[in-house]
C-alpha atoms as a PDB file:
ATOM      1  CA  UNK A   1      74.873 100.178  90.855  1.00  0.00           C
ATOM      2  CA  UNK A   2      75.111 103.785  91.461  1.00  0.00           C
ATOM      3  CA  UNK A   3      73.763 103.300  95.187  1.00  0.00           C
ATOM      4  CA  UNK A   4      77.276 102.315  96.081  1.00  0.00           C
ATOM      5  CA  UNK A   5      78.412 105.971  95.296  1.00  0.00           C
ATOM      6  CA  UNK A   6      75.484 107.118  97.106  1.00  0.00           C
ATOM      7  CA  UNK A   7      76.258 105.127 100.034  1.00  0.00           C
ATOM      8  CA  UNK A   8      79.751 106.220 100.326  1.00  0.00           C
ATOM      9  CA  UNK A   9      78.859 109.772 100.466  1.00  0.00           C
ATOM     10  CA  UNK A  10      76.475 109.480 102.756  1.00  0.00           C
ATOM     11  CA  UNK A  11      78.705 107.746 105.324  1.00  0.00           C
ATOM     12  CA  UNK A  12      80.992 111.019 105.096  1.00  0.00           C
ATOM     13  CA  UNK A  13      77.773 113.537 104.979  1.00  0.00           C
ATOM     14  CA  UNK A  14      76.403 111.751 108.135  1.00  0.00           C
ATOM     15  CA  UNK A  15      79.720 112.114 109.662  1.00  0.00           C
ATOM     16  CA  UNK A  16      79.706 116.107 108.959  1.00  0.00           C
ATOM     17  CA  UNK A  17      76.199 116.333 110.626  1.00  0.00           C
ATOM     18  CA  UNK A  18      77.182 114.307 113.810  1.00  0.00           C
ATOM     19  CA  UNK A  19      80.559 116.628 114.488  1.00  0.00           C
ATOM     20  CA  UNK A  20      79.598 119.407 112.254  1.00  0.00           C
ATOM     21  CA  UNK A  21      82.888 119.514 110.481  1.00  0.00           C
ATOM     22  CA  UNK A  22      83.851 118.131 107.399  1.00  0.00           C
ATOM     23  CA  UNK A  23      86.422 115.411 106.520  1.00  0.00           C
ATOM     24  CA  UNK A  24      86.050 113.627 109.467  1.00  0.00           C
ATOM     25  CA  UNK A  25      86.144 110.257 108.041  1.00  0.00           C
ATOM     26  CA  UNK A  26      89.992 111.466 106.403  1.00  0.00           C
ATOM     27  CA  UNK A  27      90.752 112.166 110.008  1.00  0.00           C
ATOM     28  CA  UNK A  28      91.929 108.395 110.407  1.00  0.00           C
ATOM     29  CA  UNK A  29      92.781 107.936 106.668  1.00  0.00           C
ATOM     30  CA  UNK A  30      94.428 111.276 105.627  1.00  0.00           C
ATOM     31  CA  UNK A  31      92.522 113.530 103.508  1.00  0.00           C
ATOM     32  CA  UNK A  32      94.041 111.857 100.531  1.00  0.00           C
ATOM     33  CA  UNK A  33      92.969 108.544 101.185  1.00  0.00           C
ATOM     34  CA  UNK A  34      89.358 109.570 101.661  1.00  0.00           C
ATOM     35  CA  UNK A  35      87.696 108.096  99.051  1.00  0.00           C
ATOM     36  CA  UNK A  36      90.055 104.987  99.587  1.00  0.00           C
ATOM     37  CA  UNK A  37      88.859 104.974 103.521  1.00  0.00           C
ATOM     38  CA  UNK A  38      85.293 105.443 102.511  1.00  0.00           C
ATOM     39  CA  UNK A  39      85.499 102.319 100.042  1.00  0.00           C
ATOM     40  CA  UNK A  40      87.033 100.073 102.322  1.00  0.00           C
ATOM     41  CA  UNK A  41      84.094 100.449 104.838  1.00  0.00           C
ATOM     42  CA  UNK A  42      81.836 100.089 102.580  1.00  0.00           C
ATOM     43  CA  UNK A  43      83.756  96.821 100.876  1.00  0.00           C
ATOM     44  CA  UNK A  44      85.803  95.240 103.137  1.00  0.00           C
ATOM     45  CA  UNK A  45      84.520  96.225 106.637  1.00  0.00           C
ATOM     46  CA  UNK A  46      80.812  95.707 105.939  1.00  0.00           C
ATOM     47  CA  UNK A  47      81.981  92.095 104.309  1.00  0.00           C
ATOM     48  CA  UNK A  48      83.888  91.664 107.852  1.00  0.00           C
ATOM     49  CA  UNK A  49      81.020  92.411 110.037  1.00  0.00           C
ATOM     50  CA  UNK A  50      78.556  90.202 108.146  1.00  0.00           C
ATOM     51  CA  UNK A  51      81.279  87.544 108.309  1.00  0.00           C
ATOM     52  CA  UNK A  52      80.943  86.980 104.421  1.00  0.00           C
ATOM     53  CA  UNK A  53      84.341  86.234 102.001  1.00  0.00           C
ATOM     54  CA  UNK A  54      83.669  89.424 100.098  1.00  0.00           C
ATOM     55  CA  UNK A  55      85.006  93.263 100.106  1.00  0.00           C
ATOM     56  CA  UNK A  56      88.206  92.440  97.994  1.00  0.00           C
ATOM     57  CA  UNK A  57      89.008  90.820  95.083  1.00  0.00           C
ATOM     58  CA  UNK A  58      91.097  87.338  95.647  1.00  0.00           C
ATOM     59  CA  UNK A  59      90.820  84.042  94.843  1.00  0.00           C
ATOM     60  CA  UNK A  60      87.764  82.502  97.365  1.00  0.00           C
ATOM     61  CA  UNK A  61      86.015  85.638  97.659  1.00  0.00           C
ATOM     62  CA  UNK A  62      82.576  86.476  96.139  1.00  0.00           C
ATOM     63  CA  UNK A  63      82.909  88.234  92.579  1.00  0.00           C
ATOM     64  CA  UNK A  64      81.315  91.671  94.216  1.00  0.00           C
ATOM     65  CA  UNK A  65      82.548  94.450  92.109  1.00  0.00           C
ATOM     66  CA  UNK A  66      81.292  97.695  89.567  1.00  0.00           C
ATOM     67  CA  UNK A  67      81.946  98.812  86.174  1.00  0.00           C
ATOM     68  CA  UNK A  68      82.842 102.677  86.235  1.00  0.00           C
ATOM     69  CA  UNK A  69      81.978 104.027  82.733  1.00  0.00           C
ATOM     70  CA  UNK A  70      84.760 106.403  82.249  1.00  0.00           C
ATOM     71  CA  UNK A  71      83.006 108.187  79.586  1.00  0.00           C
ATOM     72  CA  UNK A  72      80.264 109.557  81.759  1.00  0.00           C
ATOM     73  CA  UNK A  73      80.622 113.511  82.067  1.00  0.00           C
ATOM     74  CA  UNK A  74      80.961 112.814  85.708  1.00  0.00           C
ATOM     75  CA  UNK A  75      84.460 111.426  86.031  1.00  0.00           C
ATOM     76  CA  UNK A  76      85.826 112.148  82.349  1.00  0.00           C
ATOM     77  CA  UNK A  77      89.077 113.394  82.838  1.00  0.00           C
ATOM     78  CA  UNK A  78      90.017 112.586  86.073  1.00  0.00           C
ATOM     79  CA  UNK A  79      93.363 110.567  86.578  1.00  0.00           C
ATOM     80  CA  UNK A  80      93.732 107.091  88.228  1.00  0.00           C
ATOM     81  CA  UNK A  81      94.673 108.657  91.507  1.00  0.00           C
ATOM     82  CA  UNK A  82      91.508 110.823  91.397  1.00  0.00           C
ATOM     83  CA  UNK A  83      88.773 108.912  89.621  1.00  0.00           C
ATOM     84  CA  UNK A  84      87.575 107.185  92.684  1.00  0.00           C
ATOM     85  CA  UNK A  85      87.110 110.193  94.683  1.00  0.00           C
ATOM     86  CA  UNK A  86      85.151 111.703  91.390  1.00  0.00           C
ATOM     87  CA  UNK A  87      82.775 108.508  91.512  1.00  0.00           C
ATOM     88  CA  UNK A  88      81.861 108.910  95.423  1.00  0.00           C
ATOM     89  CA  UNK A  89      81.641 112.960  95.393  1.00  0.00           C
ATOM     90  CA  UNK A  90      80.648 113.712  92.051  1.00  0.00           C
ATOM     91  CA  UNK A  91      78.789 111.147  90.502  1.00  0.00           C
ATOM     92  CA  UNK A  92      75.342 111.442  89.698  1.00  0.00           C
ATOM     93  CA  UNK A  93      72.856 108.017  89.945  1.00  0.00           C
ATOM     94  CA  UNK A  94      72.934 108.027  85.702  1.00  0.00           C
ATOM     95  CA  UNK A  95      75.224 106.980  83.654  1.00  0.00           C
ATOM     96  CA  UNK A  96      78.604 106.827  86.059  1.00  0.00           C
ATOM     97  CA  UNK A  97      78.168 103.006  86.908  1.00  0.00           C
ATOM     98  CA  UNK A  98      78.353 100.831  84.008  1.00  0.00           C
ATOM     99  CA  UNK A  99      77.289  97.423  85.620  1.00  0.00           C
ATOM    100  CA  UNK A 100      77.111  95.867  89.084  1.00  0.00           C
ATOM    101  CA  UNK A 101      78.456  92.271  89.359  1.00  0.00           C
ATOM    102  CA  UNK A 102      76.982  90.394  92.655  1.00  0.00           C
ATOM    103  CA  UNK A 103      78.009  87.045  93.373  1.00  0.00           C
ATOM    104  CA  UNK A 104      79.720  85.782  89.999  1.00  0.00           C
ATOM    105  CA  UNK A 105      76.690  87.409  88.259  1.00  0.00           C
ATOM    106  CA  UNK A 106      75.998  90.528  86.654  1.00  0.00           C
ATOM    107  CA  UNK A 107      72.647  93.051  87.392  1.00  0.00           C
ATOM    108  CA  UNK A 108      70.426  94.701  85.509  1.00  0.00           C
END
């Protein structure tokens, strides 16, 4: 579950070692919309270009989706508008993802 975190910060660290700057991923999104922007390739784009009905929750879909636990030290205290951001960047790979669901049916 946590590898989805992982994932998403990777995509932005491998973007800061091919232009050696940081942020460039919020270049197109706004620096704001980051974690948003990082999600969304890793949810609805990568559903797009494997031509699978996933990436977003609605009716038809695949039921792809994680549990954030929001009493992990990681992202306690963070608001709504920042919690997501806290999962991507700050997260650890214990304790931060609660449960993964994959197809209608939940991991271990």
């Amino acid at each position: 579950g946590s590898e989805m975190c992982i994932r998403d910060r990777l995509l932005e660290y491998g973007q800061r070692l091919k232009y050696l700057k940081r942020g460039v991923c919020a270049t197109t999104a706004g620096e704001e919309n980051l974690a948003q922007h990082l999600l969304a390739c890793a949810t609805i784009n990568g559903a797009r270009s494997l031509n699978v009905d996933a990436g977003a929750i609605q009716p038809g879909n695949w039921a792809d989706f994680a549990v954030i636990n929001l009493s992990s030290p990681a992202v306690s205290g963070y608001d709504e508008a920042s919690l997501l951001g806290a999962a991507i960047f700050g997260a650890s790979t214990e304790g931060v993802i609660e449960g993964t669901c994959v197809g209608g049916r939940w991991q271990n």
